[in-house]
C-alpha atoms as a PDB file:
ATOM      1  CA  UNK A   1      82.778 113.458 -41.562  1.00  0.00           C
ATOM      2  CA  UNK A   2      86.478 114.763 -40.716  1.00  0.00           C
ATOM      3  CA  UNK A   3      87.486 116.422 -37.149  1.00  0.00           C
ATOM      4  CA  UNK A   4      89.506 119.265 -37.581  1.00  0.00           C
ATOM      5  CA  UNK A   5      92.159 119.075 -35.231  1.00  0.00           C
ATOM      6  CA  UNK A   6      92.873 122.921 -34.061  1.00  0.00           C
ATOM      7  CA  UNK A   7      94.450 123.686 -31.322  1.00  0.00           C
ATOM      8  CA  UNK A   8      93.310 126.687 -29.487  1.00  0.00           C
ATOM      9  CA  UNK A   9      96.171 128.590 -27.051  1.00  0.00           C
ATOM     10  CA  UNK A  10      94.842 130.359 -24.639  1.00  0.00           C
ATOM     11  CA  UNK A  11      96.099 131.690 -21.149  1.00  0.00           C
ATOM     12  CA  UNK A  12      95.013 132.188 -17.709  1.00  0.00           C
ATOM     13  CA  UNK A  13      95.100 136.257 -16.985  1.00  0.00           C
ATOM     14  CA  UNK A  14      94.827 136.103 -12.969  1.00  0.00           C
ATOM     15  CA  UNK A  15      91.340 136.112 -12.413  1.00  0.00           C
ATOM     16  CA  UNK A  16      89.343 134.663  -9.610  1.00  0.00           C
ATOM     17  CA  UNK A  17      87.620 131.423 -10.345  1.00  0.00           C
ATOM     18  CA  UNK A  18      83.731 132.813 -10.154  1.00  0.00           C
ATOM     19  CA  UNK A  19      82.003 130.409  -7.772  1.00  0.00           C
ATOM     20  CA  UNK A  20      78.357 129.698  -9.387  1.00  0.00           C
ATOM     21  CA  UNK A  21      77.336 127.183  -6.870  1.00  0.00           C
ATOM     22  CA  UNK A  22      78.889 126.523  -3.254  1.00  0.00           C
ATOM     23  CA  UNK A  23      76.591 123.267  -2.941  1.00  0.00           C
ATOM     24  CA  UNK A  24      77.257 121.143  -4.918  1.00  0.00           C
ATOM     25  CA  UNK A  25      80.881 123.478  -5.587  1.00  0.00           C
ATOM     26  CA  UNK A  26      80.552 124.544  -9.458  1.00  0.00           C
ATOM     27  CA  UNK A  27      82.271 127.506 -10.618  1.00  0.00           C
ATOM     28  CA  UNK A  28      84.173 129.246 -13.480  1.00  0.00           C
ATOM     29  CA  UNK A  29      87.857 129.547 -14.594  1.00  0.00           C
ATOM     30  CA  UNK A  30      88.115 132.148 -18.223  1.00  0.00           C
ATOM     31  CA  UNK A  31      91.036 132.196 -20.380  1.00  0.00           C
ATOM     32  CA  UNK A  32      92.020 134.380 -22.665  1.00  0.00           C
ATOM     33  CA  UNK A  33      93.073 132.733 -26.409  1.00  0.00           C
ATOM     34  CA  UNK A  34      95.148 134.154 -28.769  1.00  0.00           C
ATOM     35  CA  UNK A  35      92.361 135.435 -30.580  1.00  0.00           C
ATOM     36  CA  UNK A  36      91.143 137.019 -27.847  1.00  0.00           C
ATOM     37  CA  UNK A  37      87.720 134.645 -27.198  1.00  0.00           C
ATOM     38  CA  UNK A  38      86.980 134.613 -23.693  1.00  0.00           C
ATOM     39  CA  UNK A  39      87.282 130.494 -23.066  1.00  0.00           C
ATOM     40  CA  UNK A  40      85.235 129.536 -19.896  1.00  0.00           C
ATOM     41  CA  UNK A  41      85.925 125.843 -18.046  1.00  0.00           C
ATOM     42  CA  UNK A  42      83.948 124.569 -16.180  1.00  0.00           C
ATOM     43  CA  UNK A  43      85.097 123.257 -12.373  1.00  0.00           C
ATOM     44  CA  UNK A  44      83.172 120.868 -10.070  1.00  0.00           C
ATOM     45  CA  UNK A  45      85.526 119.479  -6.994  1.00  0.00           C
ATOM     46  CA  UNK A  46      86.231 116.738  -8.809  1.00  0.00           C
ATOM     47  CA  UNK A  47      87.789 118.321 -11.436  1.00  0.00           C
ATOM     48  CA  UNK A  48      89.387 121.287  -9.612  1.00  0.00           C
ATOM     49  CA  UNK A  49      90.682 119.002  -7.564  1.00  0.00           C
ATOM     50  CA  UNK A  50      92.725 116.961 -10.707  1.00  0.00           C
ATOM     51  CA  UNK A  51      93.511 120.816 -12.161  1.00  0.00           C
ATOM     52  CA  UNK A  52      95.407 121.382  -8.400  1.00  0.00           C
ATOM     53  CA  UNK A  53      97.079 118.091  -8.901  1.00  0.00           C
ATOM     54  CA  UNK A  54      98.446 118.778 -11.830  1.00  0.00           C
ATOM     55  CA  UNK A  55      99.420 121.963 -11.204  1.00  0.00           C
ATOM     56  CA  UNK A  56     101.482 120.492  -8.708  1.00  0.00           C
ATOM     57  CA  UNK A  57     103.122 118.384 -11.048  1.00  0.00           C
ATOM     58  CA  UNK A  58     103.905 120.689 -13.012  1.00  0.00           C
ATOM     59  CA  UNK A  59     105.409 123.085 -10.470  1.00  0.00           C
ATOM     60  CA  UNK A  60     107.425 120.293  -9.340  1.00  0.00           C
ATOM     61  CA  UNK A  61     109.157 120.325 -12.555  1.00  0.00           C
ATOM     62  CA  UNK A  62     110.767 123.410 -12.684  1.00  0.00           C
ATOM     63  CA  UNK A  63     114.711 123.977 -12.404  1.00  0.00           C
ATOM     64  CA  UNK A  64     116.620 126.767 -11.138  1.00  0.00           C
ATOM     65  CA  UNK A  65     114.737 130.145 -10.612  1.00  0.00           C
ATOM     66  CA  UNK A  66     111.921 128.446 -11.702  1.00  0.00           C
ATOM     67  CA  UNK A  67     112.561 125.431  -8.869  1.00  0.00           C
ATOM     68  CA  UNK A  68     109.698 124.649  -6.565  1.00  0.00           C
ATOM     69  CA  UNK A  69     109.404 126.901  -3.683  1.00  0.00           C
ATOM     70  CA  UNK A  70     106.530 125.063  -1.852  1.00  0.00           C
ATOM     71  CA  UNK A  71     107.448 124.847   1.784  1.00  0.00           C
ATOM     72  CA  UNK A  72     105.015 122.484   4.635  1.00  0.00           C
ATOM     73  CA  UNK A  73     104.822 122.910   7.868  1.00  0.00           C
ATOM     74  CA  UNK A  74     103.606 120.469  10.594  1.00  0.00           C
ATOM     75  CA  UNK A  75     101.442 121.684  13.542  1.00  0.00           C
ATOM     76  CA  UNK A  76     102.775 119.451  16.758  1.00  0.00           C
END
């Protein structure tokens, strides 16, 4: 038994993240793929949590206009 290998592209259309359960925190994050299928992931913490990291990441990456733009203030 073979795998087939397809990648799927979807993308994220700015929706909210529906919020199924506040405790414990589940909710839902759709995308849109190219063949327009509604894709739905699934987010605990845990794993929103890694998403927001790598966002980061990945924000830090930019160059020029697209350079990061996160500011942080301290509260003395």
């Amino acid at each position: 038994m073979s795998e087939d290998p397809t990648t799927i592209t979807a993308e994220f259309q700015d929706h909210d993240i529906d919020v199924v359960s506040k405790d414990p925190l589940i909710g839902r994050l759709e995308l849109i793929a190219d063949t327009d299928e509604v894709i739905e992931v699934a987010l605990d913490r845990t794993n929103a949590e890694a998403l927001l990291s790598a966002l980061v990441q990945f924000l830090a990456q930019g160059e020029g206009e697209d350079a990061p733009n996160i500011t942080t203030s301290t509260v003395q």
